[in-house]
C-alpha atoms as a PDB file:
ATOM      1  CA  UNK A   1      -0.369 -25.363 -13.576  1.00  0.00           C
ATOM      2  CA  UNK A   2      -0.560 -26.356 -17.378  1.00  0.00           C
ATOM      3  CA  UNK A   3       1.331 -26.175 -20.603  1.00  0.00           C
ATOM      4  CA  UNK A   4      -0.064 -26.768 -24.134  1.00  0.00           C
ATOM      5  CA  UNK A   5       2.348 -29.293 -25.473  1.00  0.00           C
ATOM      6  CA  UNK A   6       3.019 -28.530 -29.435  1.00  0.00           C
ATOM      7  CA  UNK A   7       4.462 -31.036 -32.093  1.00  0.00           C
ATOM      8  CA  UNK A   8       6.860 -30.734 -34.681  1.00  0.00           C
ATOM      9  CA  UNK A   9       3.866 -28.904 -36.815  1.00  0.00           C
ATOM     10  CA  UNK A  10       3.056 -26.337 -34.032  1.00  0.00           C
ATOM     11  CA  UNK A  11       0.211 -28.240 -33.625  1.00  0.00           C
ATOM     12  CA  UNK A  12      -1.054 -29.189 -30.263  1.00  0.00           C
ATOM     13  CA  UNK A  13      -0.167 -32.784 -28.944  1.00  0.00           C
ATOM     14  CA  UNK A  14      -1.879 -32.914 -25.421  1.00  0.00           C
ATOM     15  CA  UNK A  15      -1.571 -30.794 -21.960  1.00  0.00           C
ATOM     16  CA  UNK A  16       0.906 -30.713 -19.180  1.00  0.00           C
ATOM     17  CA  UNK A  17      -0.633 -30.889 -16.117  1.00  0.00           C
ATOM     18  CA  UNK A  18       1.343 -30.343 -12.805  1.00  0.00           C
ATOM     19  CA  UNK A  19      -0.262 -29.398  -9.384  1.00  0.00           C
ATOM     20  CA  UNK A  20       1.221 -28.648  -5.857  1.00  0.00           C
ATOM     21  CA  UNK A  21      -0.194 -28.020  -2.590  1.00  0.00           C
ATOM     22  CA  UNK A  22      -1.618 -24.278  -2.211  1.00  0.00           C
ATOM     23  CA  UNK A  23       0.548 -24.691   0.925  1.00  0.00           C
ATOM     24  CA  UNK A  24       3.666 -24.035  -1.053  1.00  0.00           C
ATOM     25  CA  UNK A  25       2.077 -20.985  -2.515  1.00  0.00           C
ATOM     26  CA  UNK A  26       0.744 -19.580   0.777  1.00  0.00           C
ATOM     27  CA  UNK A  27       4.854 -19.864   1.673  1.00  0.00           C
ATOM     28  CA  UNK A  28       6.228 -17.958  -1.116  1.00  0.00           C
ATOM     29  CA  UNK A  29       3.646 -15.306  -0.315  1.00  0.00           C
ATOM     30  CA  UNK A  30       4.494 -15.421   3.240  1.00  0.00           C
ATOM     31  CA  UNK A  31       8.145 -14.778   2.111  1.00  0.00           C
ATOM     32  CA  UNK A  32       7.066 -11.878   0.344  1.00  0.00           C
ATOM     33  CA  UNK A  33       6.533 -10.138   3.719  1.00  0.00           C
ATOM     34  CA  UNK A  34       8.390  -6.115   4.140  1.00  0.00           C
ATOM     35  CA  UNK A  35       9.668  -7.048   0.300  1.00  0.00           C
ATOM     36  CA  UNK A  36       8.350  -3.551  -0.666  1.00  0.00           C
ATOM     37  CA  UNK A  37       9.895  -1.982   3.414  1.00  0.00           C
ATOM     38  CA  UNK A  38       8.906  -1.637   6.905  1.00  0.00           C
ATOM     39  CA  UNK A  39       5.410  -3.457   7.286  1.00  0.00           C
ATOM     40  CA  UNK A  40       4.609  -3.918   3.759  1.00  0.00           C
ATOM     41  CA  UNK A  41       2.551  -7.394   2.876  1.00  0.00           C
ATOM     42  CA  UNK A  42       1.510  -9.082   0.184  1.00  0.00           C
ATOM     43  CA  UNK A  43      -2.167 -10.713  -0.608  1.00  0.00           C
ATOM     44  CA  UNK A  44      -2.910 -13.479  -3.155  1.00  0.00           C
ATOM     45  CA  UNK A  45      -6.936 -13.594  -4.437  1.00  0.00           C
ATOM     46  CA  UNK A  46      -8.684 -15.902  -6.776  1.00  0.00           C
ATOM     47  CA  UNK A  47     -10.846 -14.308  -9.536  1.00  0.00           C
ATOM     48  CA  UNK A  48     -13.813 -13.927  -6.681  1.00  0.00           C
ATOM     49  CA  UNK A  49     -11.477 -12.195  -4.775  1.00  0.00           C
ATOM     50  CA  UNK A  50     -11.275 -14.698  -1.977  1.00  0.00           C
ATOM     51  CA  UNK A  51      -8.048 -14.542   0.005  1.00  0.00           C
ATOM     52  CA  UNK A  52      -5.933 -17.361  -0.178  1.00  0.00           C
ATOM     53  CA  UNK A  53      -2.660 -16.792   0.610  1.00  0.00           C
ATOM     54  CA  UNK A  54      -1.376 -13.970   2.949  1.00  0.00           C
ATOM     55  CA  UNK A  55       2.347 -13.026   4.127  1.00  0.00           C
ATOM     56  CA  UNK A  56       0.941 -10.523   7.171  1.00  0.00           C
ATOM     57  CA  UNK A  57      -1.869 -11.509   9.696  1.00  0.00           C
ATOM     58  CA  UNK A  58      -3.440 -14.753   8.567  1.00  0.00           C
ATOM     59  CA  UNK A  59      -7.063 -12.914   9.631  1.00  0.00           C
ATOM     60  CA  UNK A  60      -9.031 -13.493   6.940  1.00  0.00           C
ATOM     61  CA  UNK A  61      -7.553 -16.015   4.886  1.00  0.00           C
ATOM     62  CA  UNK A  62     -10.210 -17.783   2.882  1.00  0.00           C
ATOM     63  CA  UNK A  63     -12.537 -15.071   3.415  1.00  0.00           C
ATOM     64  CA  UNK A  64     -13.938 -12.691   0.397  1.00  0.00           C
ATOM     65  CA  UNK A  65     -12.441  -9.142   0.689  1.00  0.00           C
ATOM     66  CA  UNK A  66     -16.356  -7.804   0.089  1.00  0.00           C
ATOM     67  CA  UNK A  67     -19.888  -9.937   0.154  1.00  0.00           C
ATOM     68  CA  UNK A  68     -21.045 -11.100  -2.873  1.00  0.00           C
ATOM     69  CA  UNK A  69     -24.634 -11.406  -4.014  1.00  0.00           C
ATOM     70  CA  UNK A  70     -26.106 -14.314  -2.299  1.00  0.00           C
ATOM     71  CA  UNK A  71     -27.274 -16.012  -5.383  1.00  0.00           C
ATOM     72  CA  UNK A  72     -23.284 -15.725  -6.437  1.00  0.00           C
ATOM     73  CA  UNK A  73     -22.128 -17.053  -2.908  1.00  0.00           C
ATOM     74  CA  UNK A  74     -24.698 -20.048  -3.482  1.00  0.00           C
ATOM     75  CA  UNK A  75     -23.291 -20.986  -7.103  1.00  0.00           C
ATOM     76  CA  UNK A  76     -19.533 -21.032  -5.662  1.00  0.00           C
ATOM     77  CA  UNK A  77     -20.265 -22.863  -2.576  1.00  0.00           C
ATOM     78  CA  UNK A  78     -22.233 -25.302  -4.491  1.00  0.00           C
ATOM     79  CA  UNK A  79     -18.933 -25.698  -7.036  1.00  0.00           C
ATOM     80  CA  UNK A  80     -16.769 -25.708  -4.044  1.00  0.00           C
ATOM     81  CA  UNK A  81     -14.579 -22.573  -5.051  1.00  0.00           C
ATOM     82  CA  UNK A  82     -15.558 -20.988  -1.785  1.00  0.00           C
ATOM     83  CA  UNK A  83     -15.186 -22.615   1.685  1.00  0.00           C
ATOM     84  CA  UNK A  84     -18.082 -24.104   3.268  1.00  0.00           C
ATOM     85  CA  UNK A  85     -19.203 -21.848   5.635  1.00  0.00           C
ATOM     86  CA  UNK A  86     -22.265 -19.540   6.191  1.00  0.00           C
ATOM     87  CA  UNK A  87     -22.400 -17.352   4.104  1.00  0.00           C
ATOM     88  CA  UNK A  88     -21.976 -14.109   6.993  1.00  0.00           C
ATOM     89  CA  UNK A  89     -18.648 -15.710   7.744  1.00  0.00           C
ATOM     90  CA  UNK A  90     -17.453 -16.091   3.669  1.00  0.00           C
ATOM     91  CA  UNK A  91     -16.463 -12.358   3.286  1.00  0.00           C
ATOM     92  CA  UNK A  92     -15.404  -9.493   5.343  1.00  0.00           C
ATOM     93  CA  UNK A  93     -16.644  -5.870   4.460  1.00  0.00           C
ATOM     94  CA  UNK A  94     -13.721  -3.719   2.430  1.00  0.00           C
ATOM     95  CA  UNK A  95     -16.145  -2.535  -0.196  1.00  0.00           C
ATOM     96  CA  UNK A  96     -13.377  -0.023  -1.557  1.00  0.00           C
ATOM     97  CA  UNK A  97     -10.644  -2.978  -2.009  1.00  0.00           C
ATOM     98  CA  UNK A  98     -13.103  -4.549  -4.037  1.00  0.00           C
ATOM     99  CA  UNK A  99     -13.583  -1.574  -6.094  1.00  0.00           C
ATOM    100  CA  UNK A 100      -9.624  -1.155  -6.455  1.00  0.00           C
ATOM    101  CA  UNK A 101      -9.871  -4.310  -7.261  1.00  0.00           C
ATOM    102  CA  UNK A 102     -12.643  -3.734 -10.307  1.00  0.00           C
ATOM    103  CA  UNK A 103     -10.015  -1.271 -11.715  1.00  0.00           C
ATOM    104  CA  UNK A 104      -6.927  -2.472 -12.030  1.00  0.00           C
ATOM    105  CA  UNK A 105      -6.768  -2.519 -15.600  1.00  0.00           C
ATOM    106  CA  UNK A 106      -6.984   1.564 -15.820  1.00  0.00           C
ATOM    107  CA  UNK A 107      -5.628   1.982 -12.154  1.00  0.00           C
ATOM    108  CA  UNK A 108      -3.462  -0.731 -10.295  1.00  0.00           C
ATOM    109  CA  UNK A 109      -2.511   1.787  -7.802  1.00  0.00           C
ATOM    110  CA  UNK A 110      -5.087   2.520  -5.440  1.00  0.00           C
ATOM    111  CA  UNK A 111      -5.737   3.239  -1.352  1.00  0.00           C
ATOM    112  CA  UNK A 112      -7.947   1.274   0.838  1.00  0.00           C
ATOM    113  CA  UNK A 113      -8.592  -0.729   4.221  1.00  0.00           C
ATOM    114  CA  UNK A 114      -7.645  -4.510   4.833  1.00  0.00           C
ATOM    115  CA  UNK A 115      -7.836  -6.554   7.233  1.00  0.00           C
ATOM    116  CA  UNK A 116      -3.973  -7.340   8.057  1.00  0.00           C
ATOM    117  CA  UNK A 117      -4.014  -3.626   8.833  1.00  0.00           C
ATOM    118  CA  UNK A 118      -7.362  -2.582  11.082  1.00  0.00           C
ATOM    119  CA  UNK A 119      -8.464   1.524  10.682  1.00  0.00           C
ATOM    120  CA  UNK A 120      -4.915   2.352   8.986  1.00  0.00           C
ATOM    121  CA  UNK A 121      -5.202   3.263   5.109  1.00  0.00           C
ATOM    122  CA  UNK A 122      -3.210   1.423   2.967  1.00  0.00           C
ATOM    123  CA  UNK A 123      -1.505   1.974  -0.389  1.00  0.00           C
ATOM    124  CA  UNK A 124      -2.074  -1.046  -2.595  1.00  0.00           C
ATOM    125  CA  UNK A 125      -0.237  -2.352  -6.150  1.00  0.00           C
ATOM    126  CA  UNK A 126      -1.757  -4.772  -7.912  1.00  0.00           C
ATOM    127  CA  UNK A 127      -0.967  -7.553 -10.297  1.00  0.00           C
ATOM    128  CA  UNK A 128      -2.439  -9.961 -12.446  1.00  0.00           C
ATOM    129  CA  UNK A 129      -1.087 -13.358 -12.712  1.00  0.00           C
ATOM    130  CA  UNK A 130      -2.305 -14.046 -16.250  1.00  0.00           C
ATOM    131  CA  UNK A 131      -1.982 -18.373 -15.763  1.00  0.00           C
ATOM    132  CA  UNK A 132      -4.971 -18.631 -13.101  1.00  0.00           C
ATOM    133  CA  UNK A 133      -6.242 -15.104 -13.427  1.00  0.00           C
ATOM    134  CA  UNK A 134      -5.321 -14.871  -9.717  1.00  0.00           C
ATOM    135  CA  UNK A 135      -4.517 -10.849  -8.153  1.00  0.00           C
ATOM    136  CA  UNK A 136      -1.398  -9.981  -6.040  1.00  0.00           C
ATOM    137  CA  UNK A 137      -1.611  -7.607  -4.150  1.00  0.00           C
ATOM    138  CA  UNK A 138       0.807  -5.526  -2.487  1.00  0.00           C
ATOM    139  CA  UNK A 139       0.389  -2.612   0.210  1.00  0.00           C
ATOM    140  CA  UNK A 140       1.744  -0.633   2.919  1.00  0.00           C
ATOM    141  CA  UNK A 141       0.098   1.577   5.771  1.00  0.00           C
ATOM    142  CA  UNK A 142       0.008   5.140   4.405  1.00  0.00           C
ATOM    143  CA  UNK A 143       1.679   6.158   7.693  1.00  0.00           C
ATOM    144  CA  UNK A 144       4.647   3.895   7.612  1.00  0.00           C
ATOM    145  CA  UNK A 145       5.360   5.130   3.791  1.00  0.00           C
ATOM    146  CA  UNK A 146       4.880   8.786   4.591  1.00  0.00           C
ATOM    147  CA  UNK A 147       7.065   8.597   7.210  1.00  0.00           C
ATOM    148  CA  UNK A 148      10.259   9.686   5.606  1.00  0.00           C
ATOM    149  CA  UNK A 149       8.184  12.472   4.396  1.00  0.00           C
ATOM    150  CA  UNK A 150       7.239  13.792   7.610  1.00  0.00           C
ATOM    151  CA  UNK A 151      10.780  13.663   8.849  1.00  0.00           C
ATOM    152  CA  UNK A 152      11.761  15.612   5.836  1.00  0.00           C
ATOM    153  CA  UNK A 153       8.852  18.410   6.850  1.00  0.00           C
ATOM    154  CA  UNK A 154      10.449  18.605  10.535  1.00  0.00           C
ATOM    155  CA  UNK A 155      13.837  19.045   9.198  1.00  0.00           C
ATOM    156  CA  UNK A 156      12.724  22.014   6.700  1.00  0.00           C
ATOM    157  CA  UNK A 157      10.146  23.365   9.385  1.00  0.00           C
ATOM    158  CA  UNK A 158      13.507  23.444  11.331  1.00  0.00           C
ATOM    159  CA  UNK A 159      15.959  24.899   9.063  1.00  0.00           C
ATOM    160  CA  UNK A 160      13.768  28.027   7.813  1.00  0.00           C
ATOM    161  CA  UNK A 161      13.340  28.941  12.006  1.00  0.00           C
ATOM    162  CA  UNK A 162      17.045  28.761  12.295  1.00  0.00           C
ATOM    163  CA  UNK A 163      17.463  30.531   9.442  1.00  0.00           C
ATOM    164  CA  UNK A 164      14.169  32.642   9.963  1.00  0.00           C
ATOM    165  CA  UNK A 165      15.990  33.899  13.409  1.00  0.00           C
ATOM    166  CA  UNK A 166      19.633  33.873  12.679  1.00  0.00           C
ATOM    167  CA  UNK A 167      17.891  36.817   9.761  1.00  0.00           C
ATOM    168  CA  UNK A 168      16.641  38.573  12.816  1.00  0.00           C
ATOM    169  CA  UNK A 169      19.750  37.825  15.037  1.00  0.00           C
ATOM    170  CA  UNK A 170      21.601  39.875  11.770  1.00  0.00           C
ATOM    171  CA  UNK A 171      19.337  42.330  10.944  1.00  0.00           C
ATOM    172  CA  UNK A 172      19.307  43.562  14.450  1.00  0.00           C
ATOM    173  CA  UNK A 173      23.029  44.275  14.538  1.00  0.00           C
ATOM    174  CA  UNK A 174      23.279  45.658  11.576  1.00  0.00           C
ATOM    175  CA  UNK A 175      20.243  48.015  12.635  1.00  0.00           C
ATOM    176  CA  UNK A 176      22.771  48.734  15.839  1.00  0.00           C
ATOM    177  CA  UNK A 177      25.749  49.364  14.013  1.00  0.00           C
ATOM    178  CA  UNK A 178      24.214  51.316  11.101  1.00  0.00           C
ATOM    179  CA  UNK A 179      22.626  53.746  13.674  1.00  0.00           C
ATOM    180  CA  UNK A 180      25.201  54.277  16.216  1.00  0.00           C
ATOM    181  CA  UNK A 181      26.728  57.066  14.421  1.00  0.00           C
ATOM    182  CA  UNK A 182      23.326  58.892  13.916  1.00  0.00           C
ATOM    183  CA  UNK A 183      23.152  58.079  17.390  1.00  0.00           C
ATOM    184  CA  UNK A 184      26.021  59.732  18.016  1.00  0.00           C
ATOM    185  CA  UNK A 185      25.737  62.537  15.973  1.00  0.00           C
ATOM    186  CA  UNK A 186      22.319  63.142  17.681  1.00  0.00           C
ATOM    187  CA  UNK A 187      23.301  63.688  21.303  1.00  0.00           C
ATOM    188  CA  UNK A 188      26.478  65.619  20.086  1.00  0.00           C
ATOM    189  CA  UNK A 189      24.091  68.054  18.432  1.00  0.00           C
ATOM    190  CA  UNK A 190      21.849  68.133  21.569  1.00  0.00           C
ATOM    191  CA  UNK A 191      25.130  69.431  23.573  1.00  0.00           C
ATOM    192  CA  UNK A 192      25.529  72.155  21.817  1.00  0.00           C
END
């Protein structure tokens, strides 16, 4: 983390420089776990869009959310910004997070896979932390968040058959007592 230092001009002196362990990131992120409800997690990527700190399943933690091109993989492994590892075991293959990803200036909403989650589709947010260029992102299974809407389907579903049959429960004894004097009237006139 750094600060331009200014002096009494507004002129810049020097640099503060402080760094910490990414340990103490990867805990705050790890705090940040169900922040946004039930089984929601948060991801932090570097500008290659390597994970490096996650608050759900540590699977793929320092592992690219998409391949790069090899030539690419070659340049950060040789500057050390990606772990040293072959290159089939840098990334894992969410090719849709990475184009969420690509967009997040027009659309930092978007759906996709992840690891943490397996097969389930997740809504993501994302943010830009504008001091490293770094991405946050948050999501949630798609099932877990339309949950509450489900429940609130049943509970309609349910209310217009009550209401669907207590019309037919009515309509039928009116239909009774409406036509009991024709009724009535009927065999009277048959009688005579």
């Amino acid at each position: 983390v750094g600060a331009r230092i200014l002096d009494a001009e507004n002129k810049p002196a020097g640099m503060l420089m402080a760094g910490y362990p990414l340990s103490v990131v990867q805990a705050l992120v790890r705090e940040s776990k169900g922040l946004a409800g039930e089984g929601s997690y948060g991801v932090l990527l570097d500008r290659n869009y390597l994970r490096i700190a996650m608050s759900g399943s540590q699977e793929g933690l320092y592992q690219l959310v998409a391949p790069l091109p090899e030539a690419e993989a070659q340049k950060l492994l040789a500057s050390g910004q990606l772990p040293n590892r072959p290159l089939d075991e840098l990334a894992t293959d969410f090719q849709e997070f990475s184009a969420g990803l690509d967009n997040i200036v027009s659309t930092p909403f978007f759906a996709s896979q992840d690891i943490g989650t397996g097969e389930a589709l997740n809504s993501m947010a994302v943010v830009r932390l504008e001091s490293q260029g770094w991405l946050m992102v948050f999501m949630q299974s798609q099932p877990i968040i339309l949950k509450p809407v489900e429940a609130q389907t049943r509970t309609i579903i349910l209310a217009a058959s009550i209401i669907a049959g207590l019309t037919v429960l009515i309509a039928t004894g009116l239909a009774q007592i409406i036509s009991q004097p024709i009724v009535r009237l009927t065999k009277v006139a048959e009688k005579a």
